[in-house]
C-alpha atoms as a PDB file:
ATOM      1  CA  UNK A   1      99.541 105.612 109.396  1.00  0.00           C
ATOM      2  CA  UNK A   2      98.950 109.351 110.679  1.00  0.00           C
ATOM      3  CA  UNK A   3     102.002 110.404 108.482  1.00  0.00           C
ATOM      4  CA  UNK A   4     100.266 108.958 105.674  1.00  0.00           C
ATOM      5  CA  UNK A   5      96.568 110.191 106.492  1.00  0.00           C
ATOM      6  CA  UNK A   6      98.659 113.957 107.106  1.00  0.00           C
ATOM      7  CA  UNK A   7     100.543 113.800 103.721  1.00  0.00           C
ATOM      8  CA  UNK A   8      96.752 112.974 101.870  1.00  0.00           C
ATOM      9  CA  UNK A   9      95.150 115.788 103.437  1.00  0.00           C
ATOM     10  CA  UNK A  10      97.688 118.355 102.822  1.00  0.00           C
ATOM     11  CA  UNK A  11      97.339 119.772  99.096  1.00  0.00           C
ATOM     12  CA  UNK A  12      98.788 123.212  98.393  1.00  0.00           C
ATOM     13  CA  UNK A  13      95.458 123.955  96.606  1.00  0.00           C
ATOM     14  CA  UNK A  14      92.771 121.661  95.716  1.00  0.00           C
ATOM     15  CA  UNK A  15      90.691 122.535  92.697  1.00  0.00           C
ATOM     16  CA  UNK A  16      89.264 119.755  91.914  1.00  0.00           C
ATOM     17  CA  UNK A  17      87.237 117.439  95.113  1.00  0.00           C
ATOM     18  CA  UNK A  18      85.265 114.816  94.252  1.00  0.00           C
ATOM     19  CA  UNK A  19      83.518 113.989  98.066  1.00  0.00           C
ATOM     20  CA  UNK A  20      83.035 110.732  99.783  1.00  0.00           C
ATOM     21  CA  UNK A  21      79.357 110.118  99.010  1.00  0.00           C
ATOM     22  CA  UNK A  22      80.165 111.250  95.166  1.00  0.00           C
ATOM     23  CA  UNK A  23      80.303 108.687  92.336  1.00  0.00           C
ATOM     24  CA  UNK A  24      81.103 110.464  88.823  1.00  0.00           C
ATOM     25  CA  UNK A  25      82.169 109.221  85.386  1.00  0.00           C
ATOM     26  CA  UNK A  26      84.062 111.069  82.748  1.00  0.00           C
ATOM     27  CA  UNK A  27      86.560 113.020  81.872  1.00  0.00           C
ATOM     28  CA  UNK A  28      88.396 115.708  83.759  1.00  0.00           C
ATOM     29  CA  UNK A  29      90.704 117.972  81.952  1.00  0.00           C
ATOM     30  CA  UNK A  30      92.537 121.041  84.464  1.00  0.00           C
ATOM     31  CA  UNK A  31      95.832 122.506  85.313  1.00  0.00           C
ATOM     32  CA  UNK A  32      94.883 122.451  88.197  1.00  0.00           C
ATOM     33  CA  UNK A  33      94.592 119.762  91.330  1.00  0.00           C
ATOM     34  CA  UNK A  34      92.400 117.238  91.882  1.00  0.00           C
ATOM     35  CA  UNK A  35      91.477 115.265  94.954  1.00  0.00           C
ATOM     36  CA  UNK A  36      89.151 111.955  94.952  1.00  0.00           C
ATOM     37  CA  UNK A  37      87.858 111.148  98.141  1.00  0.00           C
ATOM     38  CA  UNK A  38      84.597 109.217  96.407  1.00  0.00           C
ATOM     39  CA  UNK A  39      84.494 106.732  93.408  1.00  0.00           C
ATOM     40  CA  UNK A  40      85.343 107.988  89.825  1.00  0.00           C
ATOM     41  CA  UNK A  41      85.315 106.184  86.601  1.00  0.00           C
ATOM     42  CA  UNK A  42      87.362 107.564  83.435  1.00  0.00           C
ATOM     43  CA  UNK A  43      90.126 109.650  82.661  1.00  0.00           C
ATOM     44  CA  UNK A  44      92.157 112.390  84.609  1.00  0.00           C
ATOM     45  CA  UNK A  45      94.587 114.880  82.960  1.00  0.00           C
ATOM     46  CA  UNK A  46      95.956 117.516  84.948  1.00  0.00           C
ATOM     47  CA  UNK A  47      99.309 119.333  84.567  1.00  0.00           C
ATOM     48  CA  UNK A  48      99.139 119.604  88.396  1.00  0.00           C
ATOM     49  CA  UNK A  49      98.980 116.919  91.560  1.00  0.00           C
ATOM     50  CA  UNK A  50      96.288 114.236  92.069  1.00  0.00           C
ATOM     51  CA  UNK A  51      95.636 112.753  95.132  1.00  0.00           C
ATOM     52  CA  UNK A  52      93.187 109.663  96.021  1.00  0.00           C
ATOM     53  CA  UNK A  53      91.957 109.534  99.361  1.00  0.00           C
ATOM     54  CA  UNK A  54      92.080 106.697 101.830  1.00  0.00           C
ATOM     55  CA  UNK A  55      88.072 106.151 100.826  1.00  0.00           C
ATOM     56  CA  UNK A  56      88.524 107.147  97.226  1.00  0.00           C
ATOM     57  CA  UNK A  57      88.102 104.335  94.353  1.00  0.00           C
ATOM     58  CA  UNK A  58      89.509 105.204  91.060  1.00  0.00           C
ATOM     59  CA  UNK A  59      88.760 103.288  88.189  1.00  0.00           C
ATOM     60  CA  UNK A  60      90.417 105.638  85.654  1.00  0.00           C
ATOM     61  CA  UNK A  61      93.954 106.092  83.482  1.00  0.00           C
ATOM     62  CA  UNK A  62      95.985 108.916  85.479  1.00  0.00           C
ATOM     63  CA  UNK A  63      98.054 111.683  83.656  1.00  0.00           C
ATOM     64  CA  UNK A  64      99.882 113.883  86.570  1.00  0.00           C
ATOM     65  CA  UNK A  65     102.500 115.763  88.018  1.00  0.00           C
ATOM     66  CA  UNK A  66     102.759 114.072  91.180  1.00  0.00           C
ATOM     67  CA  UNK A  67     100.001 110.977  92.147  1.00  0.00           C
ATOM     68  CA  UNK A  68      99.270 110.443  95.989  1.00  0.00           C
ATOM     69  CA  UNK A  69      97.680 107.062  96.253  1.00  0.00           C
ATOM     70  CA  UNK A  70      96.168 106.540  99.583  1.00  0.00           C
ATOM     71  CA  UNK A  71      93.201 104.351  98.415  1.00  0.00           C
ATOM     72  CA  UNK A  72      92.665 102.714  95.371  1.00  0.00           C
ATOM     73  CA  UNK A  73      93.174 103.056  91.844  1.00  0.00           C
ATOM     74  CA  UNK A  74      92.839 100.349  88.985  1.00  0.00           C
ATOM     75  CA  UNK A  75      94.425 101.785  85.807  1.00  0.00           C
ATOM     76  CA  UNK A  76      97.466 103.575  83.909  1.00  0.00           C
ATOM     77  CA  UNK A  77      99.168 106.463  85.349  1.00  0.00           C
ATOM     78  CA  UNK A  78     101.848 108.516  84.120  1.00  0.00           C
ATOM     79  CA  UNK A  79     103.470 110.990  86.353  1.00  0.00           C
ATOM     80  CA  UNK A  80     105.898 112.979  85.943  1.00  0.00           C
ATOM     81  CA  UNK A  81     107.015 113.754  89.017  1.00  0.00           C
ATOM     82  CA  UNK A  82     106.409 111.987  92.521  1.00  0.00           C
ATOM     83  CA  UNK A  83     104.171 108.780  92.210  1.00  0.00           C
ATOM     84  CA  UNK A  84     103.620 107.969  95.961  1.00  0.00           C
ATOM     85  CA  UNK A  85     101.745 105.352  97.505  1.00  0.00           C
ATOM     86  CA  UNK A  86     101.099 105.221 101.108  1.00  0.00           C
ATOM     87  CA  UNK A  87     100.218 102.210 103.619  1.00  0.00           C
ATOM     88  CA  UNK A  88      96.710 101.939 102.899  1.00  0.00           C
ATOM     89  CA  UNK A  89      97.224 102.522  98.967  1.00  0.00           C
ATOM     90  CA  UNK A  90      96.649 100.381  96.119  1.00  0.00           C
ATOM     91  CA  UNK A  91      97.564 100.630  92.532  1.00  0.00           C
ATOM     92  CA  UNK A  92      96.243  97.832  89.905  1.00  0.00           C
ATOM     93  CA  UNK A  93      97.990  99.251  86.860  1.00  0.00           C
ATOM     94  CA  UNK A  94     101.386 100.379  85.133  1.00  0.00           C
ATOM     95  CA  UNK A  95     102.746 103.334  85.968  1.00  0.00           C
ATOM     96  CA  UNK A  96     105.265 105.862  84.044  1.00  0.00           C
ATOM     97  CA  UNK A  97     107.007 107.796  87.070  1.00  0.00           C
ATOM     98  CA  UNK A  98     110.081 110.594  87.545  1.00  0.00           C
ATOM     99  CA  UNK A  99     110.211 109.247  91.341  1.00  0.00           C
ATOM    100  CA  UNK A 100     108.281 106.507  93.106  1.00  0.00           C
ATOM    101  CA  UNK A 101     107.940 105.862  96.511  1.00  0.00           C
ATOM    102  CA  UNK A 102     106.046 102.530  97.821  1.00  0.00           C
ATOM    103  CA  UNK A 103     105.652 103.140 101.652  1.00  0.00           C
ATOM    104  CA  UNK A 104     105.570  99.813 103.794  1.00  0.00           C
ATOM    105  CA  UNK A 105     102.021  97.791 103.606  1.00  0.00           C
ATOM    106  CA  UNK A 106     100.985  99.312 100.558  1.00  0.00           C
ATOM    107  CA  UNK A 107     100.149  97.572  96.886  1.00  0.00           C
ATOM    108  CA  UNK A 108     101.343  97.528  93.509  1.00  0.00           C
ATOM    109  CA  UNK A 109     100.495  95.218  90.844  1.00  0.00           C
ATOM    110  CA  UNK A 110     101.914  96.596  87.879  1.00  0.00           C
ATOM    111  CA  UNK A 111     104.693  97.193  85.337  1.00  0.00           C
ATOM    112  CA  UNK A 112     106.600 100.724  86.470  1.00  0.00           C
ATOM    113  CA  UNK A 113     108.760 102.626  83.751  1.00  0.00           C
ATOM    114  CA  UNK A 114     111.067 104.870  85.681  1.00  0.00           C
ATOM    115  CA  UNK A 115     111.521 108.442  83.133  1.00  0.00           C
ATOM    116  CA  UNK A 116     114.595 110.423  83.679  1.00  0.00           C
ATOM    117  CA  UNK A 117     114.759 114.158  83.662  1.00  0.00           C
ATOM    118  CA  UNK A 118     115.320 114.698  79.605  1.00  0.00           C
ATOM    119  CA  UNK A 119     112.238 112.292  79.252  1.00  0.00           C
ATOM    120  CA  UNK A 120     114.120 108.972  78.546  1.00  0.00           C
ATOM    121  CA  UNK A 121     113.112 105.424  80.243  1.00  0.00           C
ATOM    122  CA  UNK A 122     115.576 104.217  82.217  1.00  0.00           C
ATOM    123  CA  UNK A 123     114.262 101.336  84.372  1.00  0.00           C
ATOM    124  CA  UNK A 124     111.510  99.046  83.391  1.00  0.00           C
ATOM    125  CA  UNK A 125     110.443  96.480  86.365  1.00  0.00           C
ATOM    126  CA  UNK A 126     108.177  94.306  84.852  1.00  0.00           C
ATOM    127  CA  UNK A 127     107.294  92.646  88.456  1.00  0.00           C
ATOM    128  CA  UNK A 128     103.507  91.392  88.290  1.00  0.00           C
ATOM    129  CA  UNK A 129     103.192  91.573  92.130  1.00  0.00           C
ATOM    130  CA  UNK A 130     104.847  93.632  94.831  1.00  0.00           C
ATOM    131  CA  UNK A 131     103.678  94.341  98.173  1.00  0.00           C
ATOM    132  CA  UNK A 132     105.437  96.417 100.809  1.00  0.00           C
ATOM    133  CA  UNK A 133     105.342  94.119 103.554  1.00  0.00           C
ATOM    134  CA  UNK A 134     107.458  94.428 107.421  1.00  0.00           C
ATOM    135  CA  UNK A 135     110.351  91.940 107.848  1.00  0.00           C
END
């Protein structure tokens, strides 16, 4: 869980923090990144990284580079990178991805659409439950 607390904390550069005791609703359009650590409602379209913090709750449809999930997020994202979401993550939603990663004990219900390099969909899991979960 440290690992996963690290990896949410550590952003190259954060342009973009929406704070624990914030609660906004819109739109946010940037090229550059954006951290949630509070609630937000809407939309999100960044041609950077996003990354929702272990107390963030995102009611919103995601367009990203790379998506850190670390709390929760009910809605669409489509990332074109790195879609990663750690132990105490949750994603309600589809997701478009380059790469996921679904670290043990975290949430996903959701159809994913894996996108290859040259922008063609390649795996479609249309699994309406999976949980990480320790054998």
């Amino acid at each position: 869980m440290q690992d996963a607390k690290r990896r949410t904390q550590v952003v190259k550069a954060v342009d973009t923090i929406i704070g624990k005791t914030t609660e906004l609703t819109g739109t946010i359009k940037t090229s550059g990144s954006v951290r949630i650590d509070g609630k937000f409602k809407g939309e999100i379209f960044t041609t950077a990284d996003v990354v929702i913090g272990d107390q963030g709750e995102v009611t919103a449809e995601i367009h990203a580079v790379n998506l850190t999930i670390a709390g929760k997020v009910e809605g669409n994202v489509e990332v074109k990178g790195r879609l990663e979401i750690v132990p105490t993550g949750t994603l309600l939603g589809n997701a478009t991805v380059g790469v996921l990663v679904i670290e043990e004990g975290a949430r996903l219900e959701g159809q994913i659409e894996m996108i290859n390099k040259e922008g063609q969909r390649v795996i479609k899991q249309a699994e309406a439950k999976k949980e990480a979960v320790a054998n």
